[in-house]
N, C-alpha and C. Protein backbone atom coordinates (compact mmCIF):
# COMPACT_ATOMS: atom_id res chain seq x y z
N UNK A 1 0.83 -1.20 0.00
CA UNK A 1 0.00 0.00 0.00
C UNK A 1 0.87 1.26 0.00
N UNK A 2 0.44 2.32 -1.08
CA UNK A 2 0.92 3.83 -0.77
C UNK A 2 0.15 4.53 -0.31
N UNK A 3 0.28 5.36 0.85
CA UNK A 3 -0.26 6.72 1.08
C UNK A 3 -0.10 8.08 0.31
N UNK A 4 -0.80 8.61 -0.31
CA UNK A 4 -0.16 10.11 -0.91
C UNK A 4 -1.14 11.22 -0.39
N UNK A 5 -0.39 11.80 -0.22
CA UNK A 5 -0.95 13.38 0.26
C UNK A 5 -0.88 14.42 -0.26
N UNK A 6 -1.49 14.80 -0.77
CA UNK A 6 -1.12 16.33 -1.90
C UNK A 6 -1.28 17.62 -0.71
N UNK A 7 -0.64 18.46 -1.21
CA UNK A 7 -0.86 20.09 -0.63
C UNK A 7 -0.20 21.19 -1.44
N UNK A 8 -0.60 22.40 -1.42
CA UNK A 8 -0.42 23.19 -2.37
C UNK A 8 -0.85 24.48 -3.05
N UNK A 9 -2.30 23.74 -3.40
CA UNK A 9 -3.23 24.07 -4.05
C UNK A 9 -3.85 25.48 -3.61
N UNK A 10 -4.15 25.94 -4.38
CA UNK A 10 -5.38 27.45 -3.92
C UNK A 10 -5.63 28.19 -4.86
N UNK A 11 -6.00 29.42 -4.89
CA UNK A 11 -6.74 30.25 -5.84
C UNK A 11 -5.58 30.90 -6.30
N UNK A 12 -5.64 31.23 -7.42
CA UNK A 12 -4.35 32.26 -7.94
C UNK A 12 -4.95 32.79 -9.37
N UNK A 13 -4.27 33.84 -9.65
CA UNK A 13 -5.03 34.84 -10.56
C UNK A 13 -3.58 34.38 -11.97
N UNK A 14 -4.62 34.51 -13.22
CA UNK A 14 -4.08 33.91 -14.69
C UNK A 14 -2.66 34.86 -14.55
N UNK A 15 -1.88 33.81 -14.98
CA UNK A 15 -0.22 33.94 -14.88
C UNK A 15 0.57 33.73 -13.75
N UNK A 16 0.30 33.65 -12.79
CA UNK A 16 0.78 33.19 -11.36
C UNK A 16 1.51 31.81 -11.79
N UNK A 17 1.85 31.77 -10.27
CA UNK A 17 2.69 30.19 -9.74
C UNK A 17 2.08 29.70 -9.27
N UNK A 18 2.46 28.26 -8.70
CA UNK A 18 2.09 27.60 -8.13
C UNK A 18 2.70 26.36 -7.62
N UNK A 19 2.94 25.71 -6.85
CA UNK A 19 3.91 24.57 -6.54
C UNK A 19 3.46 23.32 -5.51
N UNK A 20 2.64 22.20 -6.11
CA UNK A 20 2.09 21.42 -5.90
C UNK A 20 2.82 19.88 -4.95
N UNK A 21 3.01 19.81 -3.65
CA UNK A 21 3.39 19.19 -3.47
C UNK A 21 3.07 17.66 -2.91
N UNK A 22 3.27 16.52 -3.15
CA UNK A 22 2.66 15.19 -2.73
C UNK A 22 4.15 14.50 -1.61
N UNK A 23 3.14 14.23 -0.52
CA UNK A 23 4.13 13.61 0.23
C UNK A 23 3.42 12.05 0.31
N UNK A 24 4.46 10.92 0.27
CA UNK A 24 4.04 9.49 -0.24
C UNK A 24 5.18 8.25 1.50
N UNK A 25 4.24 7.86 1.69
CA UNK A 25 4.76 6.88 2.55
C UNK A 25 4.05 5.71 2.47
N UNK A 26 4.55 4.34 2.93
CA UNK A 26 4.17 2.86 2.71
C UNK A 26 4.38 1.99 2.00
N UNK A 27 5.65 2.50 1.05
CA UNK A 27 6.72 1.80 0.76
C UNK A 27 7.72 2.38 0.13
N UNK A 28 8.79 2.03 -0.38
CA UNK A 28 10.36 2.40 -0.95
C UNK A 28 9.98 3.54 -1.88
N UNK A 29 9.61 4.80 -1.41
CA UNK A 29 9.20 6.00 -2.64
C UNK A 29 10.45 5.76 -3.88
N UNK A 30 11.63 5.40 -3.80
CA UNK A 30 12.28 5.33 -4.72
C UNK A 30 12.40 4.06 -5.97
N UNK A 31 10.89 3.24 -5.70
CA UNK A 31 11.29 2.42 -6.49
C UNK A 31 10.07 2.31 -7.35
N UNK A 32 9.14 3.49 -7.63
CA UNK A 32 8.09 3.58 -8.49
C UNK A 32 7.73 5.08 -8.90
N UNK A 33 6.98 4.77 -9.60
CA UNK A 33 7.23 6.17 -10.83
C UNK A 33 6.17 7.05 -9.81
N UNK A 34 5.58 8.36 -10.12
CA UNK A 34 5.01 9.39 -9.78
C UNK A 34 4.38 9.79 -10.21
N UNK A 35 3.37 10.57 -10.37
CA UNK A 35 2.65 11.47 -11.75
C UNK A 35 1.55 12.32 -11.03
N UNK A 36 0.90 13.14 -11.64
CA UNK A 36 -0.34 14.15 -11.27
C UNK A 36 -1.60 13.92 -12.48
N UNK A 37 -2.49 14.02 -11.99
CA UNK A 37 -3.87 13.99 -12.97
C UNK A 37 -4.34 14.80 -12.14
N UNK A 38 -5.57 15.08 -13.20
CA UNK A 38 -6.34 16.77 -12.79
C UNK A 38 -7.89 16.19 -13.42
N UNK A 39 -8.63 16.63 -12.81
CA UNK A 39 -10.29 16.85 -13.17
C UNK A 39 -10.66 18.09 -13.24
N UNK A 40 -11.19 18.63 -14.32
CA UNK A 40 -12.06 19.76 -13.74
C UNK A 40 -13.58 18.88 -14.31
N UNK A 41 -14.01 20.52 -13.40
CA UNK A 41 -15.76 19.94 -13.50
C UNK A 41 -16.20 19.75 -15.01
N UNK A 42 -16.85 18.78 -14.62
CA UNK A 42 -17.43 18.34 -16.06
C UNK A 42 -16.68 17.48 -17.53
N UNK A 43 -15.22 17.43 -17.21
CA UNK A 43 -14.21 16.99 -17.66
C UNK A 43 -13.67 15.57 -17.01
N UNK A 44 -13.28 14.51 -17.91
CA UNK A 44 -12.82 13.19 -17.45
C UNK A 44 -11.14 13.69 -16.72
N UNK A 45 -10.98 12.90 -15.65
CA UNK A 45 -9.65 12.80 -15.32
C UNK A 45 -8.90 12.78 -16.57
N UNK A 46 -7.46 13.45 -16.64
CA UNK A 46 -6.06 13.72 -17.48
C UNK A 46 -4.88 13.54 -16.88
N UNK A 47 -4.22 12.82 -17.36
CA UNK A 47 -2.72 12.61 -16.12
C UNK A 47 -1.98 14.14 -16.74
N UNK A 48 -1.84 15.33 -15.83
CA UNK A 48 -0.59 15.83 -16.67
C UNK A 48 0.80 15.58 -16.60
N UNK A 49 1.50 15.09 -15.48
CA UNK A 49 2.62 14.81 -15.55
C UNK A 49 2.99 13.40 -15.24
N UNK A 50 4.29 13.10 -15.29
CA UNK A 50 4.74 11.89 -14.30
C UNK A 50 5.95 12.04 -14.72
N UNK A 51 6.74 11.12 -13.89
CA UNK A 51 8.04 10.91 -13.28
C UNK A 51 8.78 9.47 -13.18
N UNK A 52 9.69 9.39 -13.56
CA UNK A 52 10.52 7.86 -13.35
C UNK A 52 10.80 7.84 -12.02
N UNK A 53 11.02 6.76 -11.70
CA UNK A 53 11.38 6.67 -10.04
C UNK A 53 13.26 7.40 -10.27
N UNK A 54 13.69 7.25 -11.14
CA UNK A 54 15.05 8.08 -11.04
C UNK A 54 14.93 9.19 -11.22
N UNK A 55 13.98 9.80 -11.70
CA UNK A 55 13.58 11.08 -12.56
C UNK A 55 14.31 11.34 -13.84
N UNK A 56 15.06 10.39 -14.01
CA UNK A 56 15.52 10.91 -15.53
C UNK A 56 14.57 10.29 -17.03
N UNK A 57 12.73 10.14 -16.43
CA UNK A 57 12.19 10.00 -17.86
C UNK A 57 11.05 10.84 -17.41
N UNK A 58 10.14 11.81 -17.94
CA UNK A 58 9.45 12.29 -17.61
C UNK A 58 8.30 12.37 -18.74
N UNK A 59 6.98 12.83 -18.06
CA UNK A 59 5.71 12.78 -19.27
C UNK A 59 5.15 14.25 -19.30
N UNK A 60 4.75 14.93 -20.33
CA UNK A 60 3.77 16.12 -19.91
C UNK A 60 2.37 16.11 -20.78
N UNK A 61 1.62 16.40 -20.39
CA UNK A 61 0.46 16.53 -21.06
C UNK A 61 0.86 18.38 -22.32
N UNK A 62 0.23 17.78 -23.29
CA UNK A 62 0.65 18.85 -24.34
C UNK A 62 0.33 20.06 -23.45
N UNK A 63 -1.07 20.17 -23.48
CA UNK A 63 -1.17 21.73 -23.08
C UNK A 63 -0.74 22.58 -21.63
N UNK A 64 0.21 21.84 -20.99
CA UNK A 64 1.18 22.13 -19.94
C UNK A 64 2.66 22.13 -20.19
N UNK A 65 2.94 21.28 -21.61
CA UNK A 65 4.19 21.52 -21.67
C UNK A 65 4.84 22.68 -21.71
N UNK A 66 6.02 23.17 -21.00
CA UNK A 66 6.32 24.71 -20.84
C UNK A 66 6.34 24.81 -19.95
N UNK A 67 5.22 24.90 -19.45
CA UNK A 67 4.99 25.59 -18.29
C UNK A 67 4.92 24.91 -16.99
N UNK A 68 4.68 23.55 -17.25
CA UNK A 68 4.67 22.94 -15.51
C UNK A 68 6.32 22.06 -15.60
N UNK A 69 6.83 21.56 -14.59
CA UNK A 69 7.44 20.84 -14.20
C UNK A 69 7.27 20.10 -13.10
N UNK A 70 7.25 18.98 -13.42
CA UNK A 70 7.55 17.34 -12.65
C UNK A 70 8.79 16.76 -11.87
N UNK A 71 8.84 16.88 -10.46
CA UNK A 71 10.19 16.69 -10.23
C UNK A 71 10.10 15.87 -8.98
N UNK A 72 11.15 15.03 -8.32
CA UNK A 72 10.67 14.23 -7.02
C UNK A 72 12.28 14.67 -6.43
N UNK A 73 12.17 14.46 -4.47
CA UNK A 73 13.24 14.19 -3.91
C UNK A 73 12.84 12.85 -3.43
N UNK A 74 13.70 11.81 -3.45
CA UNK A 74 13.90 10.41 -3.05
C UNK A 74 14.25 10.08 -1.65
N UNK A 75 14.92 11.45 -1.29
CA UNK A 75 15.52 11.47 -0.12
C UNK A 75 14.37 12.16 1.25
N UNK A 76 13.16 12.22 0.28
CA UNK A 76 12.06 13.29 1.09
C UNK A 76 10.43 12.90 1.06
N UNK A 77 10.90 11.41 -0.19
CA UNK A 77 9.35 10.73 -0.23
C UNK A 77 8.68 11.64 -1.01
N UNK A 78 8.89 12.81 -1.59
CA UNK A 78 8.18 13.90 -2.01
C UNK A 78 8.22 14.39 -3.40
N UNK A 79 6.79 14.23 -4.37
CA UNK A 79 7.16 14.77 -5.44
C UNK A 79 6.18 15.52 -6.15
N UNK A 80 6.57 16.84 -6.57
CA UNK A 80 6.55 18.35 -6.69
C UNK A 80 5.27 18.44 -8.02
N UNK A 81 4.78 19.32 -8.50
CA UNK A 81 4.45 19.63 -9.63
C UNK A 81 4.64 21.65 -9.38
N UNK A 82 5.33 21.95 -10.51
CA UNK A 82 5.93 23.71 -10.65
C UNK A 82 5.03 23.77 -11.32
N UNK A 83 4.20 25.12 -11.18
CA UNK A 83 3.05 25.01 -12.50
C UNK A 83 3.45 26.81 -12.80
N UNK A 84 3.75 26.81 -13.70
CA UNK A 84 4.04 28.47 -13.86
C UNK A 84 2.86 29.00 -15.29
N UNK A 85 3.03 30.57 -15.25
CA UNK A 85 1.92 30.72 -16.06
C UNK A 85 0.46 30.23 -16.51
N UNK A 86 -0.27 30.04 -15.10
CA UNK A 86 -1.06 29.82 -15.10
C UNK A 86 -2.43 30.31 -15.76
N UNK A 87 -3.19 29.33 -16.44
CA UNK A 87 -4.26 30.32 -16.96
C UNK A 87 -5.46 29.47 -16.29
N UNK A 88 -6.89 29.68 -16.99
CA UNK A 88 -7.78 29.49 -15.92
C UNK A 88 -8.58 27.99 -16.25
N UNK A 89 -7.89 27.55 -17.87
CA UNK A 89 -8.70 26.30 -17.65
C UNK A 89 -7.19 25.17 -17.32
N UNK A 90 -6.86 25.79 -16.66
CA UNK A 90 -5.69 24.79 -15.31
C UNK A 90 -6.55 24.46 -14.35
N UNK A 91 -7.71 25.34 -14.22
CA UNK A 91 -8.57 25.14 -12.47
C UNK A 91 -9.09 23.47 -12.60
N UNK A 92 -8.72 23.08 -11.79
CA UNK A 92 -9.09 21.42 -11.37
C UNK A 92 -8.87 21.28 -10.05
N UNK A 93 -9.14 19.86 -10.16
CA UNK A 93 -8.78 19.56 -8.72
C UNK A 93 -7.23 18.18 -9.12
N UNK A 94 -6.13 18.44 -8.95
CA UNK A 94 -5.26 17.71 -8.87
C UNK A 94 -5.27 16.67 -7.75
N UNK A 95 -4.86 15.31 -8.14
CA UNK A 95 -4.38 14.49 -7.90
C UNK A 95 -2.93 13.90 -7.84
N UNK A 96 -2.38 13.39 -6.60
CA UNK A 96 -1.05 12.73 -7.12
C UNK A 96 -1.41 11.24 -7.01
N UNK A 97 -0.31 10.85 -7.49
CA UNK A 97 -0.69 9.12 -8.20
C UNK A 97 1.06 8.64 -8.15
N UNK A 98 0.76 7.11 -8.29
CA UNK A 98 1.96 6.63 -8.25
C UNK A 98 1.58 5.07 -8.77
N UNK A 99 2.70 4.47 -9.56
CA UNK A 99 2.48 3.27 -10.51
C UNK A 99 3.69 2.95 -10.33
N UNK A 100 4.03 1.76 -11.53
CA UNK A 100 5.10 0.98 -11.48
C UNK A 100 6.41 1.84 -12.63
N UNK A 101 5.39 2.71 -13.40
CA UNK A 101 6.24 3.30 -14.52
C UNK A 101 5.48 4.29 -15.01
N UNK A 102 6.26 5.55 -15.75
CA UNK A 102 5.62 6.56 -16.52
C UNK A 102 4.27 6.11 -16.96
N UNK A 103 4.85 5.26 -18.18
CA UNK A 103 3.96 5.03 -19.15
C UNK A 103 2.53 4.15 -18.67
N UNK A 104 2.52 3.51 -17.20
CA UNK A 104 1.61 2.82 -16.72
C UNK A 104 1.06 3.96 -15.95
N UNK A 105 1.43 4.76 -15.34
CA UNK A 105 0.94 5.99 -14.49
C UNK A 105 -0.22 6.53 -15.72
N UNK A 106 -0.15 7.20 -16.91
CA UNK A 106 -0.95 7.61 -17.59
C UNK A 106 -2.12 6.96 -17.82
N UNK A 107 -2.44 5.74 -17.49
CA UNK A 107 -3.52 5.55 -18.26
C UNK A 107 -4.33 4.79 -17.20
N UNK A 108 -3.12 4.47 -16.03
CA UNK A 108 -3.90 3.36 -14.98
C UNK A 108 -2.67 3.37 -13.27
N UNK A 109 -3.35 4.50 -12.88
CA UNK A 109 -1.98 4.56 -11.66
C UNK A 109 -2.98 3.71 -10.73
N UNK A 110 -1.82 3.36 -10.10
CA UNK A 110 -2.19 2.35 -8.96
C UNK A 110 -3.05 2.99 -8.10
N UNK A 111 -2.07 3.65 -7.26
CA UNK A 111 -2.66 4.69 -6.04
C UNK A 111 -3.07 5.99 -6.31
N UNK A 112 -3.85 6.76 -5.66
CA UNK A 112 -4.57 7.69 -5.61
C UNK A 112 -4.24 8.80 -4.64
N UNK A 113 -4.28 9.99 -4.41
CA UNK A 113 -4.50 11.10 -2.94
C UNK A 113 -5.57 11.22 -3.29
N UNK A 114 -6.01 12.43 -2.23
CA UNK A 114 -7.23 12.64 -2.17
C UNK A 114 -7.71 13.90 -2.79
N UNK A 115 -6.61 14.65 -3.30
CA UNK A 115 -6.78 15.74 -4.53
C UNK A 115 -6.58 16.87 -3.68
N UNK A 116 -5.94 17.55 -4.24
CA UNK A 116 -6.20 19.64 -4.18
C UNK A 116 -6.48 20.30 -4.63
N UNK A 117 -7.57 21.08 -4.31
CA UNK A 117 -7.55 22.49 -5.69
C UNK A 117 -6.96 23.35 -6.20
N UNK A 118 -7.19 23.60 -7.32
CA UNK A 118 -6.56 24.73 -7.83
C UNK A 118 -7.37 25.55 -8.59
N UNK A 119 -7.85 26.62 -8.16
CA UNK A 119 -8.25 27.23 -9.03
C UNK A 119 -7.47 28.64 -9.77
N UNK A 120 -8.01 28.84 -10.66
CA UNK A 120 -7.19 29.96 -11.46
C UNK A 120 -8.26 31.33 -11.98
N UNK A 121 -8.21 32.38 -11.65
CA UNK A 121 -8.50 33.17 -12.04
C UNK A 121 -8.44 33.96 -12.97
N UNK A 122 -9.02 34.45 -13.86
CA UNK A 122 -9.13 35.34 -14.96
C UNK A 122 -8.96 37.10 -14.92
């Protein structure tokens, strides 16, 4: 079993920052991949990012590429989403997630948090 915990999240006005963090305990954080998915209302879940358990393979969803970054410390159980230039159909509610690999994180992550918001203002 993993635990994940997201925190982060809040209101921020179009172009802002933001820095999304998931803290993960209940087993070896260094030996499975990472990633974030987002819902907004009315919209199916989207993974936008993920992460190799080394971090040297990473995923982005097109319309974030640029602007967010995906990053983990191994040494901290903890892994990040940078979301810069924010605009307003970013507003969701994020999720962090964790699988066996990138490419399995996208379409079918194992574990779940319990999500944060984000909303974005105009």
């Amino acid at each position: 079993q993993v635990q994940l915990v997201e925190s982060g999240g809040g209101l921020v006005q179009a172009g802002d920052s933001l820095r999304l963090s998931c803290a993960a305990s209940g087993r070896t954080f260094g030996s499975f991949a990472m990633g974030w998915f987002r819902q907004a209302p009315g919209k199916e879940r989207e993974c936008v990012a993920s992460i190799s358990w080394s971090g040297g393979s990473t995923y982005y969803l097109d319309s974030v590429k640029g602007r967010f970054a995906i990053s983990r410390d191994n040494a901290k159980n903890t892994v990040y989403l940078q979301m810069n230039s924010l605009k307003p159909e970013d507003t969701a509610v994020y999720y962090c997630v964790s699988g066996p690999s990138t490419v399995r994180i996208i379409t079918r992550p194992d574990y779940w948090g319990q999500g944060t918001q984000v909303t974005v203002s105009s």
